[in-house]
Protein backbone atom coordinates (compact mmCIF):
# COMPACT_ATOMS: atom_id res chain seq x y z
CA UNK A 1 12.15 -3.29 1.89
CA UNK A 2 9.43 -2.76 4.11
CA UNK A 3 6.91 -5.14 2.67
CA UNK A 4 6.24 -8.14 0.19
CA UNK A 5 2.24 -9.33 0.19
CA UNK A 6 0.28 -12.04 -1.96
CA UNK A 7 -3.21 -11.19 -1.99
CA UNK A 8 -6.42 -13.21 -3.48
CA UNK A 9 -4.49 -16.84 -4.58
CA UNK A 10 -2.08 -18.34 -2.76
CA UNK A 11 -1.23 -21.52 -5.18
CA UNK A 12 -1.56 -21.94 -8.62
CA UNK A 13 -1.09 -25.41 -10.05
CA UNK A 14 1.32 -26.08 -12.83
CA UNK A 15 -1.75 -26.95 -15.25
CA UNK A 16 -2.93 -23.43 -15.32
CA UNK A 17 -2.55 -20.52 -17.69
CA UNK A 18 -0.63 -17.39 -16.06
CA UNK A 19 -1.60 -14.01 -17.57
CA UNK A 20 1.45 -12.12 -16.08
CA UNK A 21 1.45 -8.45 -15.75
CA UNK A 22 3.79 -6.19 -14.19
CA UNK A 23 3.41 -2.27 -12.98
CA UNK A 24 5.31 0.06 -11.50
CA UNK A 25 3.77 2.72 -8.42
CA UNK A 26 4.99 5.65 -7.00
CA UNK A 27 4.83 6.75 -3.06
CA UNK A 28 5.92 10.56 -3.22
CA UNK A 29 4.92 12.44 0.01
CA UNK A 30 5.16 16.14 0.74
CA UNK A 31 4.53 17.93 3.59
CA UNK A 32 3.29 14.63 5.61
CA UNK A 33 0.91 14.10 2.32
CA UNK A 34 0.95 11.83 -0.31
CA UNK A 35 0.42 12.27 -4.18
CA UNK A 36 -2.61 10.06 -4.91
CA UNK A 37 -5.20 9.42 -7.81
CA UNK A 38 -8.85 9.87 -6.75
CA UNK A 39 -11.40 8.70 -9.25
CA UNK A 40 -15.30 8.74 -10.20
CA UNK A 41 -16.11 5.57 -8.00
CA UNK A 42 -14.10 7.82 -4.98
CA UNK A 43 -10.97 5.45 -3.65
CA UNK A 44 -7.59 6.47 -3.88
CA UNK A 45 -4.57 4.63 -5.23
CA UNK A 46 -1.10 5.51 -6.16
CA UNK A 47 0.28 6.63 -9.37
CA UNK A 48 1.81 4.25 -11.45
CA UNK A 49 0.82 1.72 -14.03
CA UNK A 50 1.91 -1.30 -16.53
CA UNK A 51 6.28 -1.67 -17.49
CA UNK A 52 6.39 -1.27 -21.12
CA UNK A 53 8.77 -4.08 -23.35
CA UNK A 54 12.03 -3.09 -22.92
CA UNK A 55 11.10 -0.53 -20.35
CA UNK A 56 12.94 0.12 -17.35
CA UNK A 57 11.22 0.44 -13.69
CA UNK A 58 12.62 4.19 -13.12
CA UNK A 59 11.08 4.76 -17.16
CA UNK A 60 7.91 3.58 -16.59
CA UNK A 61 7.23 5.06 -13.14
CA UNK A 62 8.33 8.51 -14.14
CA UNK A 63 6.36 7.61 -17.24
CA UNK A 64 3.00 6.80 -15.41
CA UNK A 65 2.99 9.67 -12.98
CA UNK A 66 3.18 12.38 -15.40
CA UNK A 67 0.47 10.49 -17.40
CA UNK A 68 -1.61 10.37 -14.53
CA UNK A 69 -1.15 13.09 -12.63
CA UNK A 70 0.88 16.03 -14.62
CA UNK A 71 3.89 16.03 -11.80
CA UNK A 72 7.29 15.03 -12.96
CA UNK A 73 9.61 12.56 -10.94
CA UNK A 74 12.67 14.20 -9.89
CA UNK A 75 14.12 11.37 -8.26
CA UNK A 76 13.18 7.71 -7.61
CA UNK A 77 14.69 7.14 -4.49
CA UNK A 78 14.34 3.06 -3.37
CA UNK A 79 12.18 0.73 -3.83
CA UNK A 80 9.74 0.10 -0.66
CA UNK A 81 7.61 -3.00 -1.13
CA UNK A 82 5.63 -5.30 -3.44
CA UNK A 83 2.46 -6.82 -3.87
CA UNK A 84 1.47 -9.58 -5.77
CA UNK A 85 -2.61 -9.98 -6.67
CA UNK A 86 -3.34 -13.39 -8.17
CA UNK A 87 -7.07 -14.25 -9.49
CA UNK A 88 -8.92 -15.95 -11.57
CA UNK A 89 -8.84 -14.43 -15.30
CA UNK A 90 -12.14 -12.12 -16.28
CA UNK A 91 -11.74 -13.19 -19.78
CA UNK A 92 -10.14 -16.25 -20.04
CA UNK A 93 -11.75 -19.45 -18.91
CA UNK A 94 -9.61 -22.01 -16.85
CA UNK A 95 -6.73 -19.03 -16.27
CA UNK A 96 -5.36 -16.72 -13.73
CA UNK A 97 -4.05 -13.38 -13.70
CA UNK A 98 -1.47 -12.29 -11.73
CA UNK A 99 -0.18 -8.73 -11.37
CA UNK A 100 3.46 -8.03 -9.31
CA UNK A 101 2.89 -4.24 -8.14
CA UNK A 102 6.73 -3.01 -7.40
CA UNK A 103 6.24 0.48 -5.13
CA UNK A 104 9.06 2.98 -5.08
CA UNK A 105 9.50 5.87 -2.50
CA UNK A 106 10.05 9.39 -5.03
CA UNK A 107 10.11 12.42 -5.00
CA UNK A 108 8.51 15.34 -7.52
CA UNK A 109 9.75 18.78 -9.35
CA UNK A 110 6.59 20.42 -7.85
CA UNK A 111 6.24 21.22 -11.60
CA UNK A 112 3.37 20.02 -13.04
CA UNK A 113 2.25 19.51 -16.88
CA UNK A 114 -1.38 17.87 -18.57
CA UNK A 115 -2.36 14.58 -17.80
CA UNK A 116 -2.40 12.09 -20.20
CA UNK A 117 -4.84 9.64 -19.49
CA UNK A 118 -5.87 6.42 -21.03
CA UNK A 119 -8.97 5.86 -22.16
CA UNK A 120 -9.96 3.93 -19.31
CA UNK A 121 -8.60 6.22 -16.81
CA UNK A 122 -10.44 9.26 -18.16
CA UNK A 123 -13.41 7.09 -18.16
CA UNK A 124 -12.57 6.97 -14.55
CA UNK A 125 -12.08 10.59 -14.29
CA UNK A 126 -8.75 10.23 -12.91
CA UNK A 127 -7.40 13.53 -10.70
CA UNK A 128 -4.40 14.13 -8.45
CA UNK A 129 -4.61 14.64 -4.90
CA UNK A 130 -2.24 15.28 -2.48
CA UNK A 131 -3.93 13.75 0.50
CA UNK A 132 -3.14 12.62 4.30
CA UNK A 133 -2.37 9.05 5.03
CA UNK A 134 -4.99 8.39 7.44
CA UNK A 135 -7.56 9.95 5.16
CA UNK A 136 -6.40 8.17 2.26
CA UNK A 137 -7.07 5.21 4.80
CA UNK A 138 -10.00 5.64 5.97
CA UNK A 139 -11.57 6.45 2.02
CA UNK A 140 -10.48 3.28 1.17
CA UNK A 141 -11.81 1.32 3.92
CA UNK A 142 -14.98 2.61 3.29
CA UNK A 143 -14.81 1.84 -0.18
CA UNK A 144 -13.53 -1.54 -0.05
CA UNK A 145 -17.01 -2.84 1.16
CA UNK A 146 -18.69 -1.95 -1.61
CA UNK A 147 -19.62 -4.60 -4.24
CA UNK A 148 -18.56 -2.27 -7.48
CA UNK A 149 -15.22 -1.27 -6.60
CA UNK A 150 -12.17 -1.06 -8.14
CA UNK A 151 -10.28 -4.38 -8.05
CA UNK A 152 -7.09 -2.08 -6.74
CA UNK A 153 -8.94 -0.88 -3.25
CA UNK A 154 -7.45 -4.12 -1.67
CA UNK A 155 -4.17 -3.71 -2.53
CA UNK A 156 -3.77 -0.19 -2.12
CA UNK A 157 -5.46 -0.42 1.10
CA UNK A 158 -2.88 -2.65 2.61
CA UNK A 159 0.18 -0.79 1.25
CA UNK A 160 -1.46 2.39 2.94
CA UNK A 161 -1.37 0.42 6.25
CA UNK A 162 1.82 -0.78 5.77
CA UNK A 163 3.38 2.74 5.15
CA UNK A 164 1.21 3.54 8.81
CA UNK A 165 3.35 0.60 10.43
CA UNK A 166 6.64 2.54 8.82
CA UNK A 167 6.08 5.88 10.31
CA UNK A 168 5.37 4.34 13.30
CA UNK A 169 8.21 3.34 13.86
């Protein structure tokens, strides 16, 4: 595994409420590019989205990048990393939300079929984009300043310069 993060709270006491959610993202490159969503508010992040009950990780990341970007997985090769974002909860008082993001290296048909957006992430105006690291980088770094951005940037952000440190190597 190349990396395992905690970003926004690092302790939680045992008195509070934990909203647990867990989601599943792909990391498919091609041609020294990645397959990334870009959306209305312009930062990138990686396919992938919320495990269903009863839902397997290789299900629901094959699941969520044909809903979000038309490609089908092929082949879910390893996973590569996690992240886990812990905050206090928008909509419930004296509570915290905390979302483990497992990413897994895949790889696509090169087939490609509709999207199938959420609401919310047609709302966004969600597209595809096979895109350069560095550029996918640099986006996101830009964006991350801003006060309205989406609460992903950081996360997605970090795992970008963590995949730098990889091919580094």
């Amino acid at each position: 595994m190349i990396f395992e993060q905690v970003l926004g709270l690092d302790k939680i006491s045992n008195t509070e409420k934990i909203i647990n959610r867990v989601a599943i993202r792909a990391v498919i490159h091609k041609d020294k590019q990645l397959l990334m969503i870009t959306n209305n508010k312009g930062d990138i992040k990686f396919p992938g989205g919320g495990l269903e009950p009863n839902e397997s990780h290789e299900e629901a990341i094959k699941r969520e990048v044909q809903e979000e970007t038309g490609f089908i997985v092929s082949d879910v090769i390893e996973r590569i990393g996690s992240v886990i974002e812990r905050r206090e909860d928008k909509f419930e008082e004296n509570c915290i939300f905390e979302m483990i993001s497992y990413y897994y290296r895949c790889k696509v048909t090169g087939e490609e079929t509709e999207q199938s957006l959420d609401d919310y992430e047609a709302e966004l105006e969600y597209k595809a984009k096979w895109i350069n690291l560095d550029e996918a980088i640099s986006i996101n770094k830009v964006i991350s300043k801003e006060k309205n951005r989406n609460p992903w940037v950081r996360r997605e952000l970090f795992v970008l310069n963590q995949l730098t440190k990889c091919n580094r190597k």
